[in-house]
Protein backbone atom coordinates (compact mmCIF):
# COMPACT_ATOMS: atom_id res chain seq x y z
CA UNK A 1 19.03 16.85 -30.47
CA UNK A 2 19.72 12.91 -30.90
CA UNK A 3 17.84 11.56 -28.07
CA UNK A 4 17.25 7.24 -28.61
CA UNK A 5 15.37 5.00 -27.48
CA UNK A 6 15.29 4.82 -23.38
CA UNK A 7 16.44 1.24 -21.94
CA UNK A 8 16.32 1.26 -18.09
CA UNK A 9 18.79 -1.14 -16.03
CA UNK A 10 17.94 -3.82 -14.31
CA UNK A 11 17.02 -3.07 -10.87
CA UNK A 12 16.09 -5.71 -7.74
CA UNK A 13 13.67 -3.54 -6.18
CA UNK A 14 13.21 -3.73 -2.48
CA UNK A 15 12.60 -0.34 -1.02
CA UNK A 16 9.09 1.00 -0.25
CA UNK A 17 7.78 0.33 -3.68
CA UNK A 18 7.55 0.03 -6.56
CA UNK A 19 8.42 -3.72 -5.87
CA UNK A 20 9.55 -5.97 -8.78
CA UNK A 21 7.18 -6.29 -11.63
CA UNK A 22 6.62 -10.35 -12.74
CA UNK A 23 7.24 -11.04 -16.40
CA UNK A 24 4.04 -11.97 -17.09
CA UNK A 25 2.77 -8.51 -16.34
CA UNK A 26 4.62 -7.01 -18.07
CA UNK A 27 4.54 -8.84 -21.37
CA UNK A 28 0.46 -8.73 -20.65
CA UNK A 29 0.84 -4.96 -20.99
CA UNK A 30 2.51 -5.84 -23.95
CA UNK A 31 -0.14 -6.85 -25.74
CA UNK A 32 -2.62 -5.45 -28.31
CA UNK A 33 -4.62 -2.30 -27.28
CA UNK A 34 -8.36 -2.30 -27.48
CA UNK A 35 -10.57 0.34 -27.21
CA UNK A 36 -12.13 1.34 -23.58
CA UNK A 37 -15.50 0.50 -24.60
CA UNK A 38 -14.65 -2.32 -26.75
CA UNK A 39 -16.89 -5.48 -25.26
CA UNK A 40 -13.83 -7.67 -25.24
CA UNK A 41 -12.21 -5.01 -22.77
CA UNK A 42 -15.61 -4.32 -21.13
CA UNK A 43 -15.46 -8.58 -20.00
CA UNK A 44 -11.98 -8.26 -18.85
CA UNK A 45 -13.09 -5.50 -16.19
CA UNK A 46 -15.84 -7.46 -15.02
CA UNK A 47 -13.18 -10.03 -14.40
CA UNK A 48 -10.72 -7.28 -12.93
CA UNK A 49 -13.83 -6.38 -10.36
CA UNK A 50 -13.96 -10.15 -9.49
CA UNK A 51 -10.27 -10.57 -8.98
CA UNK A 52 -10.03 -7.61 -6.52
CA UNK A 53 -13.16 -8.42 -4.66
CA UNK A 54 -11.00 -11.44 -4.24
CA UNK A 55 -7.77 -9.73 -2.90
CA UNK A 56 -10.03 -7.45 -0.58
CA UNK A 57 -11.92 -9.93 0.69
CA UNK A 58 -15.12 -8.35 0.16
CA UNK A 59 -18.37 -8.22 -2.19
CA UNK A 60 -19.07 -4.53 -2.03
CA UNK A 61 -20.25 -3.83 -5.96
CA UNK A 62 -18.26 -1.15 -6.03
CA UNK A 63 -14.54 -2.54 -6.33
CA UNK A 64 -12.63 -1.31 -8.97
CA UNK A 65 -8.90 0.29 -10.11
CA UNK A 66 -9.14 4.26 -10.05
CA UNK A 67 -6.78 5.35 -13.55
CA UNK A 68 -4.48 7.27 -10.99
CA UNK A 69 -1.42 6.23 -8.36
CA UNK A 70 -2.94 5.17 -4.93
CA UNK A 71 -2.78 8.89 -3.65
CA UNK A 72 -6.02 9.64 -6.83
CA UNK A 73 -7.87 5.88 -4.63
CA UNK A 74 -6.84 7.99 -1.31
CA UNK A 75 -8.55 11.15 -3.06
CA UNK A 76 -11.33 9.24 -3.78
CA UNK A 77 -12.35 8.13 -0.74
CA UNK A 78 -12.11 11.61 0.98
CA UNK A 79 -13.76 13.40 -1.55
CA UNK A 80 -16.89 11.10 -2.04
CA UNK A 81 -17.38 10.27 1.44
CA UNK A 82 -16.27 14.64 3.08
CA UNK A 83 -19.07 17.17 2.86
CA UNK A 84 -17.86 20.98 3.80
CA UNK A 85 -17.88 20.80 7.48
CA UNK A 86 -17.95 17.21 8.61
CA UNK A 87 -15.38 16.20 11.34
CA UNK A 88 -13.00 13.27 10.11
CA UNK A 89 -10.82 11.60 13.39
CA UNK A 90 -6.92 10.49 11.67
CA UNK A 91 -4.99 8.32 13.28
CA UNK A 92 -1.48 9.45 12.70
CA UNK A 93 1.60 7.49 13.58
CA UNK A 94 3.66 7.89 10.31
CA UNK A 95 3.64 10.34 7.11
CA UNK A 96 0.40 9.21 5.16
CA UNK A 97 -1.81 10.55 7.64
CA UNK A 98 -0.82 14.15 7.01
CA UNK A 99 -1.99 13.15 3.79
CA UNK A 100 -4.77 12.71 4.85
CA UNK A 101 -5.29 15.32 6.80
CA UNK A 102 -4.58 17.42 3.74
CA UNK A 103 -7.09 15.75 1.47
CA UNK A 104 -10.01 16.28 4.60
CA UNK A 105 -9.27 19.79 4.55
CA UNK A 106 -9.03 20.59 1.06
CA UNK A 107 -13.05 18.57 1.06
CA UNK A 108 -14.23 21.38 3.41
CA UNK A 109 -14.05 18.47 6.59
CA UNK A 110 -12.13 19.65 9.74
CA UNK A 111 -9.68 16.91 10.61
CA UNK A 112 -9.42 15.86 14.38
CA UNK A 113 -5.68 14.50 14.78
CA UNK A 114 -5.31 11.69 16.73
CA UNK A 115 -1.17 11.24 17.26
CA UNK A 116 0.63 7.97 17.71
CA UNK A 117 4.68 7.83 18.07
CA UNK A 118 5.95 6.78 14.88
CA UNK A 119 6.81 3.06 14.06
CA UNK A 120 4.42 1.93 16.64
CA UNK A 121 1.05 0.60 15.75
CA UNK A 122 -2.44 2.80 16.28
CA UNK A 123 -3.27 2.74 20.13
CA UNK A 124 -7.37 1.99 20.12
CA UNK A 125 -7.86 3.93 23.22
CA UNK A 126 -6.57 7.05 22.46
CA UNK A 127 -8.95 6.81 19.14
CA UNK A 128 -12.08 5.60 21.21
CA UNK A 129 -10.94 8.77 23.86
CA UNK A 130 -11.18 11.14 20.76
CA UNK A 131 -14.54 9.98 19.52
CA UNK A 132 -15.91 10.17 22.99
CA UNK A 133 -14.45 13.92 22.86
CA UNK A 134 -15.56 14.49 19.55
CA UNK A 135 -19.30 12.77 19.02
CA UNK A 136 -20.15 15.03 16.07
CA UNK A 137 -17.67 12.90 14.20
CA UNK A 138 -18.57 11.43 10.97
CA UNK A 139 -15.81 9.50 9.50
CA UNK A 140 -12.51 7.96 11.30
CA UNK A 141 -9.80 7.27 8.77
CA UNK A 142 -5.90 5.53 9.17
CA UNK A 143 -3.30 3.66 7.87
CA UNK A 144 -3.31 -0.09 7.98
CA UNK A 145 0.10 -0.35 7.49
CA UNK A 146 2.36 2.99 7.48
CA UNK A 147 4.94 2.56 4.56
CA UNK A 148 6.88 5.52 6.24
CA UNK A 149 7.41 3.21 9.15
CA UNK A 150 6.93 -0.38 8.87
CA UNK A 151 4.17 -0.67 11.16
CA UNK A 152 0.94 -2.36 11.07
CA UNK A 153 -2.21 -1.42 13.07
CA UNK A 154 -4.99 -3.63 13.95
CA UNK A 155 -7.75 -2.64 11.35
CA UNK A 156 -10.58 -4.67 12.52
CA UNK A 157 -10.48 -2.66 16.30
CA UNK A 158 -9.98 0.45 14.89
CA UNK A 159 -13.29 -0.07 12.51
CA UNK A 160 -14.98 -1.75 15.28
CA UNK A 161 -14.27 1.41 17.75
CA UNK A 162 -15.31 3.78 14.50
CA UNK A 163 -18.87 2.00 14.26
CA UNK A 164 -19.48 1.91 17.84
CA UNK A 165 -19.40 5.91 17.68
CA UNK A 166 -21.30 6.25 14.42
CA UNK A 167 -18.82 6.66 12.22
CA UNK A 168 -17.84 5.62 8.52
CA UNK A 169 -14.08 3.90 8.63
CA UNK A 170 -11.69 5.02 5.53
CA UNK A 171 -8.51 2.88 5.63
CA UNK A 172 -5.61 3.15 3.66
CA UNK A 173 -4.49 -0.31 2.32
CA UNK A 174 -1.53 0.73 0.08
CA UNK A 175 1.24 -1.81 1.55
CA UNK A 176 -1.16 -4.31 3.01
CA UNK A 177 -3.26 -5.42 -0.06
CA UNK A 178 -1.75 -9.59 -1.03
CA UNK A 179 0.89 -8.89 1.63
CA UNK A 180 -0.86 -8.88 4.97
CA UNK A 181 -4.22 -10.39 6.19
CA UNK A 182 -6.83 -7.88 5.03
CA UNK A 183 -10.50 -9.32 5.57
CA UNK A 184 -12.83 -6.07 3.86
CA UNK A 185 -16.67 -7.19 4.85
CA UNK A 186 -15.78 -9.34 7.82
CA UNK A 187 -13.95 -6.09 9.39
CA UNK A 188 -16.95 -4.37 7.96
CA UNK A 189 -14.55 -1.30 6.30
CA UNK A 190 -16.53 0.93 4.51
CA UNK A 191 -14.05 2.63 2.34
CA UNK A 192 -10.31 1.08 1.73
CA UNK A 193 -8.21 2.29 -1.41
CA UNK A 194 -4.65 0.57 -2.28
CA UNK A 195 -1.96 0.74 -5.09
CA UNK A 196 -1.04 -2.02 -7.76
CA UNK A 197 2.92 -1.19 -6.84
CA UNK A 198 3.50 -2.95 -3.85
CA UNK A 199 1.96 -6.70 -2.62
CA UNK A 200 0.75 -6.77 -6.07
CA UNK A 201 3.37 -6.81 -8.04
CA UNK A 202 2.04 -4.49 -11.16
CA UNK A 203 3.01 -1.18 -12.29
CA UNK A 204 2.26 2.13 -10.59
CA UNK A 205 -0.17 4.23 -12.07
CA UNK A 206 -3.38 2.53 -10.58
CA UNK A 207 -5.40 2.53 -7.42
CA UNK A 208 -8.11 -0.40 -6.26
CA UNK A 209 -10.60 0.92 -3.91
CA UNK A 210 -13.68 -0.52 -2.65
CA UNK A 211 -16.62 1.04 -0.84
CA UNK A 212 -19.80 -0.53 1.16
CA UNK A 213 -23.32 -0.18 0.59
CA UNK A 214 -23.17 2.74 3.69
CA UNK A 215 -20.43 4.54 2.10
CA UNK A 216 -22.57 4.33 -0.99
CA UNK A 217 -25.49 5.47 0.87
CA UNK A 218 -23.55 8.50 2.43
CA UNK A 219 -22.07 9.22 -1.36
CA UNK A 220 -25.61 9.33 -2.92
CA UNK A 221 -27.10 11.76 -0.23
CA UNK A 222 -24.60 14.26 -0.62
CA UNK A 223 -25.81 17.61 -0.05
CA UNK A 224 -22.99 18.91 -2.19
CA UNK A 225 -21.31 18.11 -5.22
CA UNK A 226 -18.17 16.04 -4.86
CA UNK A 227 -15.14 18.54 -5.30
CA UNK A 228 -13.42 16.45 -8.04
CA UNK A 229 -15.07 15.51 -11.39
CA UNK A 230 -12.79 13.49 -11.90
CA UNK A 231 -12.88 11.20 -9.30
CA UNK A 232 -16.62 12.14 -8.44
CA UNK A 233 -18.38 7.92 -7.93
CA UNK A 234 -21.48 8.92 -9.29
CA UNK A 235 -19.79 9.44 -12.88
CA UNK A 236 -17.29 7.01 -12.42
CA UNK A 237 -19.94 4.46 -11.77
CA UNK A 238 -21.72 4.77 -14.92
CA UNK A 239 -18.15 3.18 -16.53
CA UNK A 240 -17.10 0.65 -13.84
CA UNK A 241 -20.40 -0.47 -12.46
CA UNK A 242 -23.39 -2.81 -13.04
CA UNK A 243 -23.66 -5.25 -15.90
CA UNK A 244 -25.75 -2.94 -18.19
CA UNK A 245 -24.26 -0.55 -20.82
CA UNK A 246 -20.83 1.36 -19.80
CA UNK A 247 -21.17 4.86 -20.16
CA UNK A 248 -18.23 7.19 -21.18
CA UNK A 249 -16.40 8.60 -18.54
CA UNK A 250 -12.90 8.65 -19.16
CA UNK A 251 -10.57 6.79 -21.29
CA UNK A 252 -8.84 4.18 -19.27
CA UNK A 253 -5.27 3.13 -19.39
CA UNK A 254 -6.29 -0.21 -21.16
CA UNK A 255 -2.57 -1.54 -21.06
CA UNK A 256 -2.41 -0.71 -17.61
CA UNK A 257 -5.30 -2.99 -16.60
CA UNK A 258 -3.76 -5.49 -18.57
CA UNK A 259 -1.16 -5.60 -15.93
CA UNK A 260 -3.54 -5.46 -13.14
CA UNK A 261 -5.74 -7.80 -14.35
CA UNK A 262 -2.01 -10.54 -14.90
CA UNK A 263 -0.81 -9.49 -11.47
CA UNK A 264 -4.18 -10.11 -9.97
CA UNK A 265 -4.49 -13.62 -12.03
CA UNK A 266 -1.11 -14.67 -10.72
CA UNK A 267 -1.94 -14.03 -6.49
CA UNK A 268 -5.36 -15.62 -7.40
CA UNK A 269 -2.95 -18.74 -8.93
CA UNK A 270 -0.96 -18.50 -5.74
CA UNK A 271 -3.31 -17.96 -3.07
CA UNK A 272 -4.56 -15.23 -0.91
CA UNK A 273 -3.48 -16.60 2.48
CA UNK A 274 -0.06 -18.49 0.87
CA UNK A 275 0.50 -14.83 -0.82
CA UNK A 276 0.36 -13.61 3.53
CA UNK A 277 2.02 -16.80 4.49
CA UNK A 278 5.01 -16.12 1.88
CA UNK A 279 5.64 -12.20 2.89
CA UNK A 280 5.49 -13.58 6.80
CA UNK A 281 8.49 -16.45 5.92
CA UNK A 282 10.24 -14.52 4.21
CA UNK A 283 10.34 -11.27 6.73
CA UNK A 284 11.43 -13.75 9.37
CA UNK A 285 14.67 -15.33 7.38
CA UNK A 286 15.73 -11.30 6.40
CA UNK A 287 15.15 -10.50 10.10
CA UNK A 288 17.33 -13.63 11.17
CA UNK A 289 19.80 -12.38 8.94
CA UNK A 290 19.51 -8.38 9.93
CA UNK A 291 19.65 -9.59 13.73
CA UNK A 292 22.85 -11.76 13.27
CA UNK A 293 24.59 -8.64 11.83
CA UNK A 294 23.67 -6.24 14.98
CA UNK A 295 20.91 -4.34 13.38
CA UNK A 296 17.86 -3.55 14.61
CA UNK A 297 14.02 -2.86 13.71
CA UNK A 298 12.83 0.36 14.80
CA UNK A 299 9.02 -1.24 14.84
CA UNK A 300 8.44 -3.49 17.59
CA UNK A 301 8.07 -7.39 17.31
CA UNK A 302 3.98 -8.28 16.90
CA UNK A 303 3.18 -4.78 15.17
CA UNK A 304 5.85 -4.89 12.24
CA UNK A 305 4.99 -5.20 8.55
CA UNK A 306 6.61 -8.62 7.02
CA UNK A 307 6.45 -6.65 3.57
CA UNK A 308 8.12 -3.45 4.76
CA UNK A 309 10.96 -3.43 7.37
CA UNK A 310 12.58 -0.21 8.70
CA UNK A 311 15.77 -0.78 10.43
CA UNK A 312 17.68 1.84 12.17
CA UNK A 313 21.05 2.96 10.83
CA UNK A 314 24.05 1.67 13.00
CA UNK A 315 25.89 4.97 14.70
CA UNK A 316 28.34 6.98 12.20
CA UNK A 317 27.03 5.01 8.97
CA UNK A 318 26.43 7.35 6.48
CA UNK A 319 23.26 6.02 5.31
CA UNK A 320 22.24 7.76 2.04
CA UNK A 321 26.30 6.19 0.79
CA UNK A 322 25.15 2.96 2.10
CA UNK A 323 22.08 3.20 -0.90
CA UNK A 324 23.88 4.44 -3.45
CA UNK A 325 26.31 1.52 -3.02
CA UNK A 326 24.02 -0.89 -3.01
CA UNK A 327 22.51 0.23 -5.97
CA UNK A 328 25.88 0.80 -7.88
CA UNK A 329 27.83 -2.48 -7.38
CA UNK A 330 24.38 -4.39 -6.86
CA UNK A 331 21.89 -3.18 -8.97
CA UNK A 332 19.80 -3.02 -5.54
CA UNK A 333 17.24 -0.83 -4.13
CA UNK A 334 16.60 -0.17 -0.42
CA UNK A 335 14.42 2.97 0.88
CA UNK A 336 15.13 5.98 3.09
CA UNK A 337 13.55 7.26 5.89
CA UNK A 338 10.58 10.09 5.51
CA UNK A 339 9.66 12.58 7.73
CA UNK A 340 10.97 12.67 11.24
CA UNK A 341 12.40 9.18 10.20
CA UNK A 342 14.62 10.50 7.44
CA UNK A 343 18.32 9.69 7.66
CA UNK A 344 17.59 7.80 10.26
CA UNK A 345 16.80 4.55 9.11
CA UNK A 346 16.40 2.17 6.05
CA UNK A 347 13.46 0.92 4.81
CA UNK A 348 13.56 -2.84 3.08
CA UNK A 349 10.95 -4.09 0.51
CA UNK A 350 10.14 -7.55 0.81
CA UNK A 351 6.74 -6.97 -1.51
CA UNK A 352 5.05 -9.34 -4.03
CA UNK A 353 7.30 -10.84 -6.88
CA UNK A 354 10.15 -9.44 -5.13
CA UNK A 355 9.41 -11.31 -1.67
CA UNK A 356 11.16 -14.16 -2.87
CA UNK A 357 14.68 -16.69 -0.88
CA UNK A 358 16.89 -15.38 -3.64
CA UNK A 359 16.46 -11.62 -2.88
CA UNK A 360 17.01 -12.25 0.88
CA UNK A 361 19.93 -14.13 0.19
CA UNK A 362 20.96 -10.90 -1.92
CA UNK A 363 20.12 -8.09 -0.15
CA UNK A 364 21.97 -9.67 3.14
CA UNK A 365 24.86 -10.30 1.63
CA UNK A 366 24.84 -6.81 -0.44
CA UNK A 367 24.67 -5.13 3.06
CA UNK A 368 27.39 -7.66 4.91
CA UNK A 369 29.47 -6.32 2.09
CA UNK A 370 29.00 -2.39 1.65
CA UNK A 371 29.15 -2.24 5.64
CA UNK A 372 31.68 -4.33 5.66
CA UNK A 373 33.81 -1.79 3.52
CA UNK A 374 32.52 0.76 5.31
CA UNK A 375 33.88 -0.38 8.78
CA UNK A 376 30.09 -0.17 10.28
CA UNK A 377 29.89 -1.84 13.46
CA UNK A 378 28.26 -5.17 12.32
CA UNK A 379 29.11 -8.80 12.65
CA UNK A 380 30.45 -10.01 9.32
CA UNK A 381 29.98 -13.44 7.02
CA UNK A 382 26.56 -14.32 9.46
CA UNK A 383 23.79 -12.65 8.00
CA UNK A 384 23.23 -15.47 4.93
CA UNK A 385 23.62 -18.57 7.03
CA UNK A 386 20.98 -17.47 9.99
CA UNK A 387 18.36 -16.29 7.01
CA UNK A 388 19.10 -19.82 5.32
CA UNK A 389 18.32 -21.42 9.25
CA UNK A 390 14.30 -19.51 8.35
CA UNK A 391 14.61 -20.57 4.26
């Protein structure tokens, strides 16, 4: 066996994440490795706390980066906040909700499904008609914006219609976190979890979450033990929280939060709202270009995600040859469908560092190309020119 030293390509990513990972982060994860309880590292998580109260919009204490993808920050919601038994109402208009659903269950909760058509956003009413059916209900949970779909769903209703009927609101901000307006205490969400791969422009591998003091409250009068130690608050706490001595939990991917805490530094440097205001611009000049070809979004205008765009495959294009074109001659990486969407339409990134003029440009006239070979029915040579019109 002669196996050498691995050296990836260079990719433009711009499918459902990961997005493209800024320099800086990556040569901050570069750099010398302390040890998890060294005080120099223990200052640089009080600053990561700071920085992602910033990006959430919030000053719940307990912010922080779970040391797991944002599937372990989904986890960690459910099983903090589900005792064996307790009803949980799920939105569902795309595939993370069946995650969801799955992570209730697994707690010992009984999920109540609440079903939306996919690549539309959440319809209130149908979630205020299932707490009204269901007012033993204890926790309403759903996806602020559905990576599986492009849509986006109006979180502050949604929480507003969950307090109104008692209940504790879990949202899942994976997509949405630096991409779209996300306002934590002034939507008064009491448990949200994200991932660094997306709007913020790090490296998979870790999961912000952030809880209020009445998710807190419901966490600390548990009547059973959480189901994971691992991601069990009450230990994790004793390492993340307060400003007294850190207590050994776990040994965190120090590296890792080097990137976070870079990435995090650099949307503070740009701005929260110009970080939104960038993902909506440049959404609008790749729809002007999509449109001028003859494609269409599957999610309708007013409920789509600038950051994620699913457009539906033109009749008779072979859509998985269409990707592996793309990536071949351009180096570039568009998504496929999931679930019931799957092979049915493409997803486009447009997250973070990679939501940028120069990857519009790119990925527009990637596509007017490999279509164009492919004799798809689209209009050719107009897609740059109308997204320049928007640049």
């Amino acid at each position: 066996m002669n196996i050498k030293s691995f050296h990836p390509p260079q990719r433009v990513l711009m499918g459902p994440g990961p997005s493209d990972v800024s320099p800086r982060v990556l040569e901050a994860m570069s750099r010398p490795t302390l040890g998890h309880l060294d005080p120099v590292f223990v200052s640089m998580m009080d600053e990561m706390k700071a920085l992602l109260k910033y990006a959430f919009r919030t000053e719940n204490e307990l912010t922080m980066p779970v040391s797991a993808p944002g599937s372990a920050g989904m986890e960690t919601c459910f099983v903090n906040l589900v005792e064996p038994g307790d009803k949980v109402v799920i939105c569902q208009n795309g595939v993370f909700a069946g995650r969801m659903k799955e992570n209730v269950e697994r707690a010992g909760g009984v999920a109540v499904m609440v079903q939306d058509e996919w690549g539309r956003a959440i319809d209130p009413q149908k979630l205020e008609d299932a707490l009204k059916a269901n007012p033993d209900a204890k926790i309403v949970a759903f996806v602020h914006a559905e990576t599986s779909t492009g849509a986006q769903s109006d979180a502050k209703t949604l929480v507003g219609i969950a307090h109104k009927h008692n209940c504790l609101a879990i949202v899942d901000a994976v997509t949405s976190l630096g991409g779209s307006r996300l306002l934590v205490d002034e939507w008064k969400i009491d448990a949200i979890y994200s991932g660094t791969q997306k709007c913020i422009s790090c490296t998979p591998g870790l999961s912000p979450v952030s809880f209020s003091n009445d998710a807190l409250e419901k966490i600390k009068n548990r009547k059973t033990r959480v189901q994971s130690w691992f991601l069990d608050l009450n230990l994790v706490m004793g390492y993340w929280g307060g400003t007294t001595k850190r207590a050994y939990h776990h040994t965190a991917p120090i590296n890792a939060l080097y990137g976070l805490h870079e990435a995090l530094v650099i949307l503070q440097e740009e701005g929260l709202e110009n970080s939104w205001a960038r993902h909506q611009k440049n959404h609008l000049a790749l729809r002007a270009g999509l449109e001028a070809m003859g494609l269409s979004f599957v999610v309708p205008e007013g409920e789509r995600l600038p950051q994620l765009n699913a457009i539906s495959v033109p009749e008779g294009v072979d859509e998985a040859q269409v990707r592996a074109l793309l990536l071949s001659d351009y180096g570039l990486e568009i998504g496929a469908g999931l679930g019931a969407m799957a092979g049915k339409v493409w997803r486009i990134g447009l997250m973070g560092h990679a939501s940028n003029p120069k990857n519009v440009r790119l990925c527009l006239a990637a596509l007017d190309d490999v279509l164009g070979r492919l004799k798809a029915p689209v209009q050719r040579g107009v897609a740059v020119a109308a997204a320049n019109a928007h640049l």
